[in-house]
Protein backbone atom coordinates (compact mmCIF):
# COMPACT_ATOMS: atom_id res chain seq x y z
CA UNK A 1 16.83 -3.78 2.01
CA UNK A 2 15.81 -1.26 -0.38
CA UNK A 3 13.79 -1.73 -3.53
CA UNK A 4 14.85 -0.95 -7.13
CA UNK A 5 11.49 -0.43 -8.49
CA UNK A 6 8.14 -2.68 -9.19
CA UNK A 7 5.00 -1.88 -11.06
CA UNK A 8 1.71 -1.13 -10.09
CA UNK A 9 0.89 -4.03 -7.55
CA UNK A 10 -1.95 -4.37 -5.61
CA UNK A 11 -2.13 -6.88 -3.11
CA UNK A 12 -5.30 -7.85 -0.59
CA UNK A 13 -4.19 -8.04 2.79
CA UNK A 14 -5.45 -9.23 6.21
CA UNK A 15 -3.42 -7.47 8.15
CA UNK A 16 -3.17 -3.34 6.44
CA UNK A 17 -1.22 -2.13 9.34
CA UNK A 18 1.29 -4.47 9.90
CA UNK A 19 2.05 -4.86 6.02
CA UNK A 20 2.39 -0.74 5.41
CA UNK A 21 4.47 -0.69 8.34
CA UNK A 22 6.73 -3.23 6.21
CA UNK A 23 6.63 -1.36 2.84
CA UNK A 24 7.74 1.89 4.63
CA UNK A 25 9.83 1.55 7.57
CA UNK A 26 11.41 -2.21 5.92
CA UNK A 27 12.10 -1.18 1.85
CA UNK A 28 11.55 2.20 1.58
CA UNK A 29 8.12 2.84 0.28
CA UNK A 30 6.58 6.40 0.96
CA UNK A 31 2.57 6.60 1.80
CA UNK A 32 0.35 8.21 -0.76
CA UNK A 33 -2.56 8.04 0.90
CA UNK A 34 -5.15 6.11 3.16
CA UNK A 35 -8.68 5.08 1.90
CA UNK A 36 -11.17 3.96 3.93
CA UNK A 37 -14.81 3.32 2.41
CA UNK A 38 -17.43 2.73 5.75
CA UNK A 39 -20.06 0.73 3.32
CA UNK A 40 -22.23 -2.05 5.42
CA UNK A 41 -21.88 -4.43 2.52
CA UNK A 42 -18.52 -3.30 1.09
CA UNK A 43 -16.17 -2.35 3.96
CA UNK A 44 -12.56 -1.34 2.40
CA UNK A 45 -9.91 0.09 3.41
CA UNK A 46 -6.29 1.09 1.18
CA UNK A 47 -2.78 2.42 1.55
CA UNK A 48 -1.65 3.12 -1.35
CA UNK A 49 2.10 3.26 -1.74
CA UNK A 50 5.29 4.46 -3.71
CA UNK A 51 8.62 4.17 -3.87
CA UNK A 52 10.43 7.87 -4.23
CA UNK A 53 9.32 9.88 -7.45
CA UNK A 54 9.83 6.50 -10.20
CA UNK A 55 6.72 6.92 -12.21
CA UNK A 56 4.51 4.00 -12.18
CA UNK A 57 5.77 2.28 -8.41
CA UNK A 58 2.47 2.15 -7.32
CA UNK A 59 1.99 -0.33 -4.65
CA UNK A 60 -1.81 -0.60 -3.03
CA UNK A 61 -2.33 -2.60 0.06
CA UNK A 62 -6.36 -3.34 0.37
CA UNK A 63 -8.40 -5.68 3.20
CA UNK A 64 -11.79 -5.89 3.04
């Protein structure tokens, strides 16, 4: 099912993996890049999304 378009979204996940394997392989969405920060109080780690070359489709996937 492909998307028409969204904002900039960000959404806090539990499962990263599973969820950018949704986005991409399930509506369309093309990977941006991956951020992971290795902090002992502040563990993160992001995908952030986007769907084709639409200005603004941001969509970033973050579990801490």
């Amino acid at each position: 099912m492909p998307v028409a378009g969204f904002a900039f979204t960000k959404l806090i996940v539990s499962d990263l993996q599973g969820l950018e394997r949704f986005y991409s392989e399930g509506l369309g969405c093309r990977v941006v890049t991956r951020i992971a920060v290795d902090h002992a109080e502040w563990p993160l780690d992001e995908t952030i999304l986007t769907l084709g070359t639409t200005p603004g489709t941001t969509l970033n996937l973050v579990c801490y």
